[in-house]
N, C-alpha and C. Protein backbone atom coordinates (compact mmCIF):
# COMPACT_ATOMS: atom_id res chain seq x y z
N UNK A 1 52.55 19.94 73.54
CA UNK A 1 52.33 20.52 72.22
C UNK A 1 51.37 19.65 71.43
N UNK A 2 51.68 18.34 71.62
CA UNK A 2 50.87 17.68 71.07
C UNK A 2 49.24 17.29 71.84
N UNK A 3 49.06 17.93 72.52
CA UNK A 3 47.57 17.52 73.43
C UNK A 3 46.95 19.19 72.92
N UNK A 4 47.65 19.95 73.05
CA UNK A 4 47.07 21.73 72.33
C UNK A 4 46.95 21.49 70.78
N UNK A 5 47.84 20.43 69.74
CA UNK A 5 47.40 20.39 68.62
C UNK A 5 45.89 19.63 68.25
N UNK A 6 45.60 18.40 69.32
CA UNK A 6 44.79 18.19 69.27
C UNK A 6 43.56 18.40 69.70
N UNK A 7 43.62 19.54 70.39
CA UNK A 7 42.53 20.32 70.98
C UNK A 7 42.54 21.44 69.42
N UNK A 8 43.39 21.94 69.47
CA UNK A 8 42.70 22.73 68.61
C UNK A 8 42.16 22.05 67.11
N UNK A 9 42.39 21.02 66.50
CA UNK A 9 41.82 20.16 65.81
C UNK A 9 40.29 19.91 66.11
N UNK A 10 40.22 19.53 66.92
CA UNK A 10 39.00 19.38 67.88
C UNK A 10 37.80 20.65 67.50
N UNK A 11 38.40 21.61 67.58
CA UNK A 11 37.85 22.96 67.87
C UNK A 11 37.37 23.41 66.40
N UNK A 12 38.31 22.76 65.42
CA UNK A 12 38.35 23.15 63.98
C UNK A 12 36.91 22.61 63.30
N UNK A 13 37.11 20.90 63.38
CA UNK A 13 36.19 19.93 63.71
C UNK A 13 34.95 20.76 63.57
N UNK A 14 34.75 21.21 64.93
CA UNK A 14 33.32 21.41 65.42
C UNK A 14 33.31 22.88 64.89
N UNK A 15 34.15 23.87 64.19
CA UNK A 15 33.66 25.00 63.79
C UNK A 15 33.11 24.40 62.49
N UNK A 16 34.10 23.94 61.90
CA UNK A 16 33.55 22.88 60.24
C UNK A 16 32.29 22.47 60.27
N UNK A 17 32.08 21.98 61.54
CA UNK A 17 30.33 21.04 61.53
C UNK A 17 29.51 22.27 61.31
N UNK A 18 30.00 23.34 62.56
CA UNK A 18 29.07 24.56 62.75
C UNK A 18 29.08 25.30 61.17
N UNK A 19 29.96 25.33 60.33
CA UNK A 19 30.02 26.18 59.41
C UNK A 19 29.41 25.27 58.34
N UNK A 20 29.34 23.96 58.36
CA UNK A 20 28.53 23.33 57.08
C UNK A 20 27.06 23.18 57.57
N UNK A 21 26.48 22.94 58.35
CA UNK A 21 25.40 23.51 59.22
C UNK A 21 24.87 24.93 58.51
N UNK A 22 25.33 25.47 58.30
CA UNK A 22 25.08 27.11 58.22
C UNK A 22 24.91 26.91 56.69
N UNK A 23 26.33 26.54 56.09
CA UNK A 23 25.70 26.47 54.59
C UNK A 23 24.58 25.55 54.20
N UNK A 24 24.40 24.65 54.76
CA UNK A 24 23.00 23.65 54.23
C UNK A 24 21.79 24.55 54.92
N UNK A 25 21.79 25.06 55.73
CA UNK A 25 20.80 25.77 56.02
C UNK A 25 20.30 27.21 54.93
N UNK A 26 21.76 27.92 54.96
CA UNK A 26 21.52 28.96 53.75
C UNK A 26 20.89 28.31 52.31
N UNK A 27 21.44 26.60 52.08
CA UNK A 27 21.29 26.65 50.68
C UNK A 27 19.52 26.13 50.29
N UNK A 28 19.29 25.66 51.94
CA UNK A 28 17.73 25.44 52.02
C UNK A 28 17.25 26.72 51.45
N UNK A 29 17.80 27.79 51.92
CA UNK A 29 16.71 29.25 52.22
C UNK A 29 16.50 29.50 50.98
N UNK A 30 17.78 29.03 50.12
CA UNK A 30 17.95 29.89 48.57
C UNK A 30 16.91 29.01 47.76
N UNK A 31 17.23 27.81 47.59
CA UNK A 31 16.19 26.77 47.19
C UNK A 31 14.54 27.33 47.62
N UNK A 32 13.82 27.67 49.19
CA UNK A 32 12.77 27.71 48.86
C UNK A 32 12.79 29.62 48.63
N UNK A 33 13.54 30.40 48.39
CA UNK A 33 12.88 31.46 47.98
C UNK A 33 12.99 31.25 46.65
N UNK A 34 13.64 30.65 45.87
CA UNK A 34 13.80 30.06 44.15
C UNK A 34 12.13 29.89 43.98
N UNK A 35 12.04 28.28 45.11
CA UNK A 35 10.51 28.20 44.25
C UNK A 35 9.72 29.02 44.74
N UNK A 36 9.67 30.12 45.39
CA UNK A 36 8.45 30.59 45.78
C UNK A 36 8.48 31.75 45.18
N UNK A 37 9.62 32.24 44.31
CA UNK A 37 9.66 32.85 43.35
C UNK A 37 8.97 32.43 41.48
N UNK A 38 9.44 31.13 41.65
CA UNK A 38 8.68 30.33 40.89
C UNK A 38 7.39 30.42 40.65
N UNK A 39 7.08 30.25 41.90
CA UNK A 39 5.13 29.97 42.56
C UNK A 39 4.77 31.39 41.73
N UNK A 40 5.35 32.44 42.26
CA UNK A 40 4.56 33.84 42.26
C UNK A 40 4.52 33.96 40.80
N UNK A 41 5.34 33.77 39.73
CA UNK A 41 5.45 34.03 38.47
C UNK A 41 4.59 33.32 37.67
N UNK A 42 4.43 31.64 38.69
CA UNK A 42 3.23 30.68 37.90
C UNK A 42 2.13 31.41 37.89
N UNK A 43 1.85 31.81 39.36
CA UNK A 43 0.07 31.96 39.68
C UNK A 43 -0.29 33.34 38.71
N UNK A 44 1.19 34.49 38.55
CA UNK A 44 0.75 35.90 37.99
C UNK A 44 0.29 35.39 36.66
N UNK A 45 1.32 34.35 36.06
CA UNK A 45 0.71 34.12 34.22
C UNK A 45 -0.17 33.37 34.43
N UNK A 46 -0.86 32.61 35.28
CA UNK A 46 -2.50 31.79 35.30
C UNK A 46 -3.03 33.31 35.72
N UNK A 47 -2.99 34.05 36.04
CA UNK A 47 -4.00 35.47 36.55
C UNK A 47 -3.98 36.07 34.57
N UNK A 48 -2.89 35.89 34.38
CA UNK A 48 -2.94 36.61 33.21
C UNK A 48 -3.34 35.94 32.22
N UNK A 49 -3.40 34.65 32.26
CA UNK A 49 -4.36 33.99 31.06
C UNK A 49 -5.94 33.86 31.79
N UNK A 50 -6.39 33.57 32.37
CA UNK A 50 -7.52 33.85 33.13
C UNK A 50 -8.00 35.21 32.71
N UNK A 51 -7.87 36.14 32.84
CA UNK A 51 -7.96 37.48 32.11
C UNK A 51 -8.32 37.76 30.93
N UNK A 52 -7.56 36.81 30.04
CA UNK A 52 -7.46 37.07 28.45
C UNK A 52 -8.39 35.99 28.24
N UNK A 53 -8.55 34.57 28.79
CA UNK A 53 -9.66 34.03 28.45
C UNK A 53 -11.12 34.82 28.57
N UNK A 54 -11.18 35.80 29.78
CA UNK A 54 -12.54 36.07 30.09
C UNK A 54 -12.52 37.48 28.90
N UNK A 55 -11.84 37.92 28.15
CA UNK A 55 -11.82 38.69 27.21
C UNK A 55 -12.14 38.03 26.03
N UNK A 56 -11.91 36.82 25.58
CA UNK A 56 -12.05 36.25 24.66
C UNK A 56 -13.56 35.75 24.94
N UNK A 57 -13.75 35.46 25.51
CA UNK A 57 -14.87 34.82 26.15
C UNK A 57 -15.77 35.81 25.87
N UNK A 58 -15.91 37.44 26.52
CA UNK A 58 -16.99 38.34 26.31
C UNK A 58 -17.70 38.25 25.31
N UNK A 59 -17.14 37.79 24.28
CA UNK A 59 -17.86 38.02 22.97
C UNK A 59 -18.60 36.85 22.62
N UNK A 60 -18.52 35.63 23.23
CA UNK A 60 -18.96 34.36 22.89
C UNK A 60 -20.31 34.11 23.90
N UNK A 61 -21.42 33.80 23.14
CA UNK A 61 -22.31 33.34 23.62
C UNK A 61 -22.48 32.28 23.51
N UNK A 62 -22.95 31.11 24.62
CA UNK A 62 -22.77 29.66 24.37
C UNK A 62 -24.46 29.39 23.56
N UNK A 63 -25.34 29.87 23.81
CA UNK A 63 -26.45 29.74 22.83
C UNK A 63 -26.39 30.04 21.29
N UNK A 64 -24.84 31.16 20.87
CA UNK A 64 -24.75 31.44 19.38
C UNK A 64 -23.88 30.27 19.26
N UNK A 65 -23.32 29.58 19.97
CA UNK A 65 -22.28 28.54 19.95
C UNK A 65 -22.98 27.56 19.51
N UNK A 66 -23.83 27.24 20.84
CA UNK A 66 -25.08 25.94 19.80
C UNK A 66 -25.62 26.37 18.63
N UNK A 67 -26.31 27.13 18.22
CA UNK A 67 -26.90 27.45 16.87
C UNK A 67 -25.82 27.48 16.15
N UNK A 68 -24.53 27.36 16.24
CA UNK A 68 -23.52 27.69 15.29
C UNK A 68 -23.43 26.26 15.07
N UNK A 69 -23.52 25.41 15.74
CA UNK A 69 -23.15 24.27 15.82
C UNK A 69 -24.36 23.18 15.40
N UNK A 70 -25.63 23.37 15.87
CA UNK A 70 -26.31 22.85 14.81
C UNK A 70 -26.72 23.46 13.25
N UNK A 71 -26.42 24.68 12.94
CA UNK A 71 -26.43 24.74 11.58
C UNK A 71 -25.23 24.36 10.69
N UNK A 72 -23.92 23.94 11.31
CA UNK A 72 -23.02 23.40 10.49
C UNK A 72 -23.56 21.67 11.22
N UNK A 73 -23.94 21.02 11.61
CA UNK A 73 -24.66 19.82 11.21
C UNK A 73 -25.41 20.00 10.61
N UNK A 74 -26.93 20.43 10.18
CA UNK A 74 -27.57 20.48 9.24
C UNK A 74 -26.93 20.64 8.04
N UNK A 75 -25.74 21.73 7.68
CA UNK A 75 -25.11 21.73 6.71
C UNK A 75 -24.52 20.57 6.03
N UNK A 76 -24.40 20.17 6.99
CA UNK A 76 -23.05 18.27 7.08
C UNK A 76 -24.00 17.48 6.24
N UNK A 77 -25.21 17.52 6.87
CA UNK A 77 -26.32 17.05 6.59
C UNK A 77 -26.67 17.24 5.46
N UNK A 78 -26.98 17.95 4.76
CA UNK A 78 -27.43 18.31 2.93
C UNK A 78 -25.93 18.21 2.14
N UNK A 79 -24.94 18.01 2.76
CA UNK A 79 -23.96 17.69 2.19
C UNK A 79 -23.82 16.37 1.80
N UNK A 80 -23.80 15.41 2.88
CA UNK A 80 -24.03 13.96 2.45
C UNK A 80 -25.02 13.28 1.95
N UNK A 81 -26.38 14.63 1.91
CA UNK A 81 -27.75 13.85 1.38
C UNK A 81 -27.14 14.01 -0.48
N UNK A 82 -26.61 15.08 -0.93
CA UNK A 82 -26.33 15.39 -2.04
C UNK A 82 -25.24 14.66 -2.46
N UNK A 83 -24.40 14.18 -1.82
CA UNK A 83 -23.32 13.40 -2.53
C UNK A 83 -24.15 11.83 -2.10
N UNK A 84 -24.99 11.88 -1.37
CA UNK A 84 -25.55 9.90 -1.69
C UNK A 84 -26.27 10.15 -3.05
N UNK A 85 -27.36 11.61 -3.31
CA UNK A 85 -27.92 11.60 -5.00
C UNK A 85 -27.12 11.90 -5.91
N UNK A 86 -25.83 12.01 -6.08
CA UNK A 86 -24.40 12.20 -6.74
C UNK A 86 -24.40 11.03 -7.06
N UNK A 87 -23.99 10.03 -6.23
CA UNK A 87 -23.35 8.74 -6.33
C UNK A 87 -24.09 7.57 -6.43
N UNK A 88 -25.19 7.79 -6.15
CA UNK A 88 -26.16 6.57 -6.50
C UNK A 88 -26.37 6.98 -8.56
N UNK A 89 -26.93 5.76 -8.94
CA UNK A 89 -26.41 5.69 -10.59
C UNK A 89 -27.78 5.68 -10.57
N UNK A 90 -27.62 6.67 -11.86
CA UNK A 90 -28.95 7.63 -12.65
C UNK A 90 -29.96 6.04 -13.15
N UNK A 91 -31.02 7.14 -12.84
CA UNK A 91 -32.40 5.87 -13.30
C UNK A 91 -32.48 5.62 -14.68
N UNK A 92 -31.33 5.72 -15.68
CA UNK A 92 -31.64 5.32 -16.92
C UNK A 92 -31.62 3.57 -16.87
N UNK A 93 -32.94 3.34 -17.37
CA UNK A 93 -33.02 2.08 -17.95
C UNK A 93 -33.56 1.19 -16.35
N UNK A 94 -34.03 2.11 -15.16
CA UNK A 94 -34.49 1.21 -14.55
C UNK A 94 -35.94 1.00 -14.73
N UNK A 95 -37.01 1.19 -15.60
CA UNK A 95 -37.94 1.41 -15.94
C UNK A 95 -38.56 -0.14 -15.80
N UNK A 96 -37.61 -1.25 -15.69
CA UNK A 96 -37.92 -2.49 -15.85
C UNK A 96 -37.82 -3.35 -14.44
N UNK A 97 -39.03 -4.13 -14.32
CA UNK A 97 -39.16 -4.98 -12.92
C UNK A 97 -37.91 -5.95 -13.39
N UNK A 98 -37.19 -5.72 -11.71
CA UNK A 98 -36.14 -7.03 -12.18
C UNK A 98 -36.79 -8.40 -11.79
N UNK A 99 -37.60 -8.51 -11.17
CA UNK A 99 -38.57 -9.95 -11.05
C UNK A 99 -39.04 -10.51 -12.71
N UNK A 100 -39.21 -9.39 -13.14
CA UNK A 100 -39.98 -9.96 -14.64
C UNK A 100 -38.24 -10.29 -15.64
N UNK A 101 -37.12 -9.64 -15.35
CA UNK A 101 -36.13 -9.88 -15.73
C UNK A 101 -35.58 -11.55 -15.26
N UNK A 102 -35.39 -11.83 -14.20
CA UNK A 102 -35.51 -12.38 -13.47
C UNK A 102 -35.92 -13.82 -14.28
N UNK A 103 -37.25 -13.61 -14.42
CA UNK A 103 -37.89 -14.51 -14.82
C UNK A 103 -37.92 -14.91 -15.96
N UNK A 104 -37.87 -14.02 -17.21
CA UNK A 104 -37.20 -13.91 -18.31
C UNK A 104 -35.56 -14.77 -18.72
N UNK A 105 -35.05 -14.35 -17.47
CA UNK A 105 -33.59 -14.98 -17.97
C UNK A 105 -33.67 -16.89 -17.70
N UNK A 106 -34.47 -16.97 -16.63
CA UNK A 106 -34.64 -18.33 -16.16
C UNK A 106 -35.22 -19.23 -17.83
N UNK A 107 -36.25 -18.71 -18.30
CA UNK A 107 -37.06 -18.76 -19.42
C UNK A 107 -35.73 -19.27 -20.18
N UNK A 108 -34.97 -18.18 -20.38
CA UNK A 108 -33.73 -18.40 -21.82
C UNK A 108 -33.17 -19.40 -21.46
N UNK A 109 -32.44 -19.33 -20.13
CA UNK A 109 -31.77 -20.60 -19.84
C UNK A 109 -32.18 -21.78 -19.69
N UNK A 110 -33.59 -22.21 -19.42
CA UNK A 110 -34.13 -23.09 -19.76
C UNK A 110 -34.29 -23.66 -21.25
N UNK A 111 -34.81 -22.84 -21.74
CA UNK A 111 -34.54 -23.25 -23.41
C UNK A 111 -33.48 -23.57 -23.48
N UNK A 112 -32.54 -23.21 -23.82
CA UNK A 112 -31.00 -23.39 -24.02
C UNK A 112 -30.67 -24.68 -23.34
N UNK A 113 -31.25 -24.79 -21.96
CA UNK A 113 -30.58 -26.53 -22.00
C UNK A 113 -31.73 -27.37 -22.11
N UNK A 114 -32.90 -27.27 -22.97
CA UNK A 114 -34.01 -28.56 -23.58
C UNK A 114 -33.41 -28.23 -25.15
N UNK A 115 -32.82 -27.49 -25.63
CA UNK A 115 -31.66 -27.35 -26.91
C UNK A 115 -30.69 -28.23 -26.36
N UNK A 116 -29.97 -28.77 -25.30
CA UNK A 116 -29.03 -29.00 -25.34
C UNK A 116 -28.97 -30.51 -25.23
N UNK A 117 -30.22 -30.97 -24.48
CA UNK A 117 -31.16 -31.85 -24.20
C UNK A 117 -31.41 -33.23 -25.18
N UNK A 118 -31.78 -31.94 -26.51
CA UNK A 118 -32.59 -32.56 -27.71
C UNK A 118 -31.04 -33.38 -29.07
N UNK A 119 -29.74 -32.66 -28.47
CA UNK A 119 -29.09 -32.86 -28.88
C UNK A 119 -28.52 -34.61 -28.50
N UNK A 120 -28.63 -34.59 -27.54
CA UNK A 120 -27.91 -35.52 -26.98
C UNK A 120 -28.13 -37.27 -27.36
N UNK A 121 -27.14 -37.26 -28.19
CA UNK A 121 -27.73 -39.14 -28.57
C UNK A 121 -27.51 -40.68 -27.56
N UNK A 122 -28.36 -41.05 -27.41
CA UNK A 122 -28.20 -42.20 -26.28
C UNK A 122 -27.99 -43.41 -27.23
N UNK A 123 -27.07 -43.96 -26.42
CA UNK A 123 -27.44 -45.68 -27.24
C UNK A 123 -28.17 -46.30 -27.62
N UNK A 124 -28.37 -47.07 -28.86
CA UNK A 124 -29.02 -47.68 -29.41
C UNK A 124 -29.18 -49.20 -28.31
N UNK A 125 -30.72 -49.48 -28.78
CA UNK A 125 -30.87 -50.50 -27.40
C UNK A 125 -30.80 -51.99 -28.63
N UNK A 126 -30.07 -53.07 -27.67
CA UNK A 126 -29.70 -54.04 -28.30
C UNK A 126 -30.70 -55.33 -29.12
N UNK A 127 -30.72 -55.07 -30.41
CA UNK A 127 -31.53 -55.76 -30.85
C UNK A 127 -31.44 -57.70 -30.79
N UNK A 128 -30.48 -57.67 -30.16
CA UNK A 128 -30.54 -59.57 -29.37
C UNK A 128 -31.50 -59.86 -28.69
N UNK A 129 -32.18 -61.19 -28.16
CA UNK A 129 -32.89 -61.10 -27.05
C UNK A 129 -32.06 -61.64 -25.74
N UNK A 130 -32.73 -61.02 -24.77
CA UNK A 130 -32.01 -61.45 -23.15
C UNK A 130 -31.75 -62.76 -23.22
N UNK A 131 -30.95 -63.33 -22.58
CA UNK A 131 -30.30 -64.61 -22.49
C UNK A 131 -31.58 -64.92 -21.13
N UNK A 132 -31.49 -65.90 -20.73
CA UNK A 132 -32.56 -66.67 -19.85
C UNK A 132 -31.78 -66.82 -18.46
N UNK A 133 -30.53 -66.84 -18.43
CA UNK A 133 -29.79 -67.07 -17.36
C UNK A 133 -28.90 -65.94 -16.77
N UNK A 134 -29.08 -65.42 -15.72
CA UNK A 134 -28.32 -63.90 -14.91
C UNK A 134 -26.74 -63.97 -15.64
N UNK A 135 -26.25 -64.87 -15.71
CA UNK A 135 -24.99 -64.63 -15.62
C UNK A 135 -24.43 -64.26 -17.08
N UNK A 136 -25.23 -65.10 -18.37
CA UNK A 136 -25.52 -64.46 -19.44
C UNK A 136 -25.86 -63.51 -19.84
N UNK A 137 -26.56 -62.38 -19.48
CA UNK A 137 -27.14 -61.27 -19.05
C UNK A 137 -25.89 -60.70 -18.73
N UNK A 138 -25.21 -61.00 -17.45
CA UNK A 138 -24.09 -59.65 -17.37
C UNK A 138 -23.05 -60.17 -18.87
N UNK A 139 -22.82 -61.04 -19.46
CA UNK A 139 -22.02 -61.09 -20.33
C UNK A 139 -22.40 -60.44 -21.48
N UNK A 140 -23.71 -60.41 -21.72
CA UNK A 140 -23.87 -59.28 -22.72
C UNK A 140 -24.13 -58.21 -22.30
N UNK A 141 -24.14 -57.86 -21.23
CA UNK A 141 -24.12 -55.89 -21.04
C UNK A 141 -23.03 -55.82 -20.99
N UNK A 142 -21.69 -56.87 -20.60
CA UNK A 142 -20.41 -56.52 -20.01
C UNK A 142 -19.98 -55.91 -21.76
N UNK A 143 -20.40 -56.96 -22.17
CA UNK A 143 -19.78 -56.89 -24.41
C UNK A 143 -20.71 -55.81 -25.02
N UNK A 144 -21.82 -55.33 -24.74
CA UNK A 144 -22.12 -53.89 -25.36
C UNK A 144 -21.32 -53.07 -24.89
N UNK A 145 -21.27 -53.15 -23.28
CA UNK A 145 -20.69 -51.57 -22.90
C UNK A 145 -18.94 -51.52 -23.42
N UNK A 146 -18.50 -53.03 -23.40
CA UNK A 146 -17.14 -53.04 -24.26
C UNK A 146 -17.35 -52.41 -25.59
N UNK A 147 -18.49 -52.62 -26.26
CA UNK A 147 -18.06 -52.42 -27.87
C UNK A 147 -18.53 -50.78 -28.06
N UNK A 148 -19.28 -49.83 -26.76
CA UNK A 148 -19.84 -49.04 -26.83
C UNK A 148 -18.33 -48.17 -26.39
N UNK A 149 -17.55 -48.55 -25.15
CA UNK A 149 -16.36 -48.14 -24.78
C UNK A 149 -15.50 -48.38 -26.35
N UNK A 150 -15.30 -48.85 -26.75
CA UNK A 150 -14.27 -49.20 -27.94
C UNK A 150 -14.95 -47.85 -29.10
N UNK A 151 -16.35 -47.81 -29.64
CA UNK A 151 -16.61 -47.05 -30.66
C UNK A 151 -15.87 -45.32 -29.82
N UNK A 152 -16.31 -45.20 -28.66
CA UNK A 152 -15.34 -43.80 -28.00
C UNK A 152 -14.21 -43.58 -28.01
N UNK A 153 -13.65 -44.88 -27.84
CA UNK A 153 -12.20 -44.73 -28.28
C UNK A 153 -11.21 -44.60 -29.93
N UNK A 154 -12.73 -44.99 -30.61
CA UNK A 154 -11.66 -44.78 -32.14
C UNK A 154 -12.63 -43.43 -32.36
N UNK A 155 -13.36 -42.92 -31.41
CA UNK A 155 -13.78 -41.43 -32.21
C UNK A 155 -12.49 -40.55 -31.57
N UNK A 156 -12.39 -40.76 -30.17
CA UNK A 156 -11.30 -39.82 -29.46
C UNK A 156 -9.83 -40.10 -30.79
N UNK A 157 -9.79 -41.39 -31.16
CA UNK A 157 -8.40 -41.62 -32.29
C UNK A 157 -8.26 -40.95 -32.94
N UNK A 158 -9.58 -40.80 -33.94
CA UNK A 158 -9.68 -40.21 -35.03
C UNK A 158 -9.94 -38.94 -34.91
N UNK A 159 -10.28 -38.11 -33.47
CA UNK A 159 -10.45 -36.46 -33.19
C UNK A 159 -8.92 -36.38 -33.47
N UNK A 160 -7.80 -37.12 -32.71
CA UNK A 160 -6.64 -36.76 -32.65
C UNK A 160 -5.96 -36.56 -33.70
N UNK A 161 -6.28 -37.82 -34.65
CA UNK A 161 -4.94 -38.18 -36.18
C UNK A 161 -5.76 -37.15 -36.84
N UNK A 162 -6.75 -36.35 -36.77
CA UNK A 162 -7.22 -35.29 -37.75
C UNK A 162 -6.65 -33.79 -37.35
């Protein structure tokens, strides 16, 4: 009993193999008639836009296309020539060389500092005579420029206590 159970086990086995066999084979078939159902529906709507392009198309000439296309550049064109004479600033008051301006202003500012020039007071030069010996010499420039430093300091005093 037990050598017939395992025979027929056996038998089961190999119908199972045979019967999953069969379904992987069926589920191949279903898979490629899917895509080749797929395929046929792609290629019909590329047939059908292909179609409607060459309908759209009838009416288009690629030479009215270029002329369409360089008269909206030319257009582009008088568009930006008119907004650069928009935006560039009106000729009032350019009537004048800026070289001669130029030169003019150098003029003022020059004056203005031989005015500023004429103002300026230098030290009074020391009515002593030079000492005969170098080292005497720096002792009296050292004691002017002291007493010249000191008169700056009681003007800065007296800017302040006022």
């Amino acid at each position: 009993a037990a050598l017939q159970a395992l025979k027929r086990k056996k038998r089961y086995e190999k119908q199972l193999s045979q019967i999953d066999g069969t379904l992987s084979t069926i589920e191949f078939q279903r898979e490629a008639l899917e895509n080749s159902h797929t395929n046929t529906e792609v290629l019909k709507n590329m047939g059908y836009a292909a179609q409607a392009m060459k309908k759209v198309h009838e009416n288009m000439d690629l030479n009215k296309i270029d002329d369409l296309m360089q008269d909206i550049t030319e257009q582009q064109d008088v568009a930006q020539e008119i907004s650069d004479a928009i935006s560039n600033r009106a000729a009032f008051g350019d009537e004048f060389d800026e070289d001669e301006l130029m030169a003019e202003l150098e003029e003022l500012e020059q004056e203005e500092l031989n005015k500023g020039m004429r103002d300026v007071r230098l030290p009074s030069v020391p009515s002593t005579s030079l000492p005969s010996r170098p080292g005497k010499l720096l002792a009296v420039l050292s004691s002017t420029r002291k007493r010249v430093e000191d008169e700056d300091e009681m003007k800065k005093l007296a800017a302040w206590a006022s």
